[in-house]
C-alpha atoms as a PDB file:
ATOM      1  CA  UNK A   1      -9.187  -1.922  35.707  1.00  0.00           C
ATOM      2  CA  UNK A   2      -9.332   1.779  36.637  1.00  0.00           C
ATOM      3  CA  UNK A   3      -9.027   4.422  34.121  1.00  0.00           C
ATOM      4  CA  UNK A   4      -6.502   6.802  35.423  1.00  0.00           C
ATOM      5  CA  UNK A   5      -7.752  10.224  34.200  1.00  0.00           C
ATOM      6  CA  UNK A   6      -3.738  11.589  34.205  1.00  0.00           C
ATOM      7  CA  UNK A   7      -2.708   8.697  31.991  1.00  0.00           C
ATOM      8  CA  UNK A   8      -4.929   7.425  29.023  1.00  0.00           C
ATOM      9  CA  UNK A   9      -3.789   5.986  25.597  1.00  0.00           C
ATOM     10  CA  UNK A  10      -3.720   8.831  24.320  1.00  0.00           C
ATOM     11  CA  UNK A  11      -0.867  10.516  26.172  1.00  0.00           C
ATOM     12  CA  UNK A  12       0.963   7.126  25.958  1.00  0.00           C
ATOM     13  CA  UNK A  13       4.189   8.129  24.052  1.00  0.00           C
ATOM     14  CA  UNK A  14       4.415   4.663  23.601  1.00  0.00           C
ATOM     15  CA  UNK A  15       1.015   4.712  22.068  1.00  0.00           C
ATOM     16  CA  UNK A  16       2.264   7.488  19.526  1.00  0.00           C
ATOM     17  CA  UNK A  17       4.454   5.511  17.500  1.00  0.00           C
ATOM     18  CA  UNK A  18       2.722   4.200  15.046  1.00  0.00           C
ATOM     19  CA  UNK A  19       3.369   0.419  13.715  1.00  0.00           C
ATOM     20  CA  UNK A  20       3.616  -1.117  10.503  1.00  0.00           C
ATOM     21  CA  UNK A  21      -0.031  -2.513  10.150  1.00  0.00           C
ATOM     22  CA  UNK A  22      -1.667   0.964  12.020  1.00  0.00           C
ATOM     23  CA  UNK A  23      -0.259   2.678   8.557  1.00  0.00           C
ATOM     24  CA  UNK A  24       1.409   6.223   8.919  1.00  0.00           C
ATOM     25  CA  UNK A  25       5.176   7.441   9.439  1.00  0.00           C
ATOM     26  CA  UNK A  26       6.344   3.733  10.458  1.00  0.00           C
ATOM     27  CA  UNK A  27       4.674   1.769   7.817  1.00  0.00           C
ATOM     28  CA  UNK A  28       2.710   3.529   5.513  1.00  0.00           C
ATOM     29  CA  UNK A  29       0.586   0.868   4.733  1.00  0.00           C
ATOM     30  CA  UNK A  30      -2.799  -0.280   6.039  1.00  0.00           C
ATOM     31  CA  UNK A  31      -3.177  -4.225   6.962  1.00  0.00           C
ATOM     32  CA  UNK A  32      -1.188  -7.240   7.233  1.00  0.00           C
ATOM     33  CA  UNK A  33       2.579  -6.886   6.940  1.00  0.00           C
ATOM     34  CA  UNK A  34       3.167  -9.442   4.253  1.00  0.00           C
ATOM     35  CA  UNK A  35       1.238  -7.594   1.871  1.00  0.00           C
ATOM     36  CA  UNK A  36       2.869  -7.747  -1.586  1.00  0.00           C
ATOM     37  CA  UNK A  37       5.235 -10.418  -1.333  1.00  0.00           C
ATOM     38  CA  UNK A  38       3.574 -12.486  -3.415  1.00  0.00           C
ATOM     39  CA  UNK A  39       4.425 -10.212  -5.748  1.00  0.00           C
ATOM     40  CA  UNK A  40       7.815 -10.231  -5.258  1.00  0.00           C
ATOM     41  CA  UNK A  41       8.184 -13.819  -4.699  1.00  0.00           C
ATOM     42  CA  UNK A  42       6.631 -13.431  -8.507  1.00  0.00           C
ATOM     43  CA  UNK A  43       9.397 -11.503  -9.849  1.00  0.00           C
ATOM     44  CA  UNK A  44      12.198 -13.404  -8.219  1.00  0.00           C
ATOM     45  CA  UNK A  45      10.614 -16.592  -9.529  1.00  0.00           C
ATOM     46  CA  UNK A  46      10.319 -15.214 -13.208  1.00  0.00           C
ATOM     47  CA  UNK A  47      13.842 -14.037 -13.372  1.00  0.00           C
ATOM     48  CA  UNK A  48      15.639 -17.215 -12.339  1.00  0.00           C
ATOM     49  CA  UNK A  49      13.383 -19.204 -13.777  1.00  0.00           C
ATOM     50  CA  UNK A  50      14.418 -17.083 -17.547  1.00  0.00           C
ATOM     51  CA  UNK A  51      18.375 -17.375 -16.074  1.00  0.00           C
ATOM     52  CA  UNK A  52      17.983 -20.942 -15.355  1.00  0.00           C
ATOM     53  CA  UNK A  53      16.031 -21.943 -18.660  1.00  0.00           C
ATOM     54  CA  UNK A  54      18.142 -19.918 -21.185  1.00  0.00           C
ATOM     55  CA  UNK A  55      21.312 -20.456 -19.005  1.00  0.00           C
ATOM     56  CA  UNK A  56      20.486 -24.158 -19.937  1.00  0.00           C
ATOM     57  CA  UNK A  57      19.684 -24.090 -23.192  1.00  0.00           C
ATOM     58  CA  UNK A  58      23.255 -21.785 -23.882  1.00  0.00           C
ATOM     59  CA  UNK A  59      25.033 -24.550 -21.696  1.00  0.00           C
ATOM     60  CA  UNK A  60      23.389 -27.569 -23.829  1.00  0.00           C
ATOM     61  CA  UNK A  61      24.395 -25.886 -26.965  1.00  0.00           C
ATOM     62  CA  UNK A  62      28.378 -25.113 -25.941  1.00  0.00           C
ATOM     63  CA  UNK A  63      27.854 -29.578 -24.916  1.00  0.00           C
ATOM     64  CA  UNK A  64      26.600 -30.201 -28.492  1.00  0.00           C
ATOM     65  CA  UNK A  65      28.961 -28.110 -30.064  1.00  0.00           C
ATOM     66  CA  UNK A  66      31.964 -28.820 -27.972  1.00  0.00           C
ATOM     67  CA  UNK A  67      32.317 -25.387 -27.240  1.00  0.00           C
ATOM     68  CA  UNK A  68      33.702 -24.191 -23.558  1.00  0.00           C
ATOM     69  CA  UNK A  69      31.758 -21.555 -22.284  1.00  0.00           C
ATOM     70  CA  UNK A  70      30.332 -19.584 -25.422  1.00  0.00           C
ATOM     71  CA  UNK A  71      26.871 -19.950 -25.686  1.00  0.00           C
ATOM     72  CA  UNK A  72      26.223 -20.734 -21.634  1.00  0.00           C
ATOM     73  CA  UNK A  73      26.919 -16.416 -20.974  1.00  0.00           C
ATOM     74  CA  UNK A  74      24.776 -15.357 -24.249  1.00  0.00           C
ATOM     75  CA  UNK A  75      21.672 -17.530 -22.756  1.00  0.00           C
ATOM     76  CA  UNK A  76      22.482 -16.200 -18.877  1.00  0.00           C
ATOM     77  CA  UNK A  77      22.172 -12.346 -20.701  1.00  0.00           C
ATOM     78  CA  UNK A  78      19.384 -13.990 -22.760  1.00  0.00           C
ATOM     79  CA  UNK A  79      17.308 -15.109 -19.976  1.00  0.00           C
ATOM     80  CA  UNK A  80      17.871 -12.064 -17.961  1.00  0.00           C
ATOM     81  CA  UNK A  81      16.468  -9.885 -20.929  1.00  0.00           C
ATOM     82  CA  UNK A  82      13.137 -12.624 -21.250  1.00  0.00           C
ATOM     83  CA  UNK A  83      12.910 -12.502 -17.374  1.00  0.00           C
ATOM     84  CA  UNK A  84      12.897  -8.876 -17.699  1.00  0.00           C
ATOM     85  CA  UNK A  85      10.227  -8.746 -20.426  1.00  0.00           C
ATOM     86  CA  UNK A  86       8.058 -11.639 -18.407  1.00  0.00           C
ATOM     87  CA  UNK A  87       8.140  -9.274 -15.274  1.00  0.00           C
ATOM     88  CA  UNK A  88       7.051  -6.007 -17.445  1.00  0.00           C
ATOM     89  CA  UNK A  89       4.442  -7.599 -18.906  1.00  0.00           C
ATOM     90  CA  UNK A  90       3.365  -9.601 -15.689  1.00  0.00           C
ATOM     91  CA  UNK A  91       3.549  -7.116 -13.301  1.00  0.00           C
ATOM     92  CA  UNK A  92       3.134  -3.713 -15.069  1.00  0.00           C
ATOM     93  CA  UNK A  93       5.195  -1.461 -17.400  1.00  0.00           C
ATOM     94  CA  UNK A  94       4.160  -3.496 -20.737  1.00  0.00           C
ATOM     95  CA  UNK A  95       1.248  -4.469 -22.823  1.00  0.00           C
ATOM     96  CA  UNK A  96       0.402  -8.008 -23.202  1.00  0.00           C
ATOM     97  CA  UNK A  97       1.372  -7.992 -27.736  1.00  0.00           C
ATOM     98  CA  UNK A  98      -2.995  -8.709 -28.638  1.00  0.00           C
ATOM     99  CA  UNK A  99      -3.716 -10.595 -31.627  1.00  0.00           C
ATOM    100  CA  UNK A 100      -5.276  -8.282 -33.871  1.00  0.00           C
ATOM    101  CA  UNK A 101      -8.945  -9.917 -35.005  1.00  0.00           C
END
């Protein structure tokens, strides 16, 4: 291969655009490209998993009382609020409540 001294990387306009795991305008970020979606596979996880588990719990007690459709919304809004709370505290925003010694 012979190095062409008219046309080097570095006059590449190709070579100028930066990509997502070079960091800079593209991507901003440094490394590999799936960086924090473990994180957000987190928070998806905790908030249907607080929809699903209140959800049921509202929907078994409309079944036990013979209700149609009162409880099942108050646990959906529950769940959402406890999802919201596990992600806070997970993730950042809240303090973990400490037993005091």
């Amino acid at each position: 291969m012979t190095m062409d001294p008219k046309h080097n990387e570095s006059t590449d306009p190709r070579r100028n655009q930066s990509s997502p795991d070079e960091g800079g305008p593209a991507g901003g970020y440094k490394g590999n490209a799936w960086t924090g979606m473990d994180e957000a596979w987190g928070v998806v996880s905790l908030l249907l998993s607080g929809l699903i588990v209140c959800g049921g719990i509202g929907w078994g007690l409309d079944w036990l009382a013979g209700f149609h459709y009162l409880f099942l919304p108050i646990g959906v809004l529950a769940g959402l609020g406890v999802g919201t709370y596990l992600v806070m505290v997970r993730y950042g925003g809240l303090e973990s409540p400490k037993k005091k010694d």
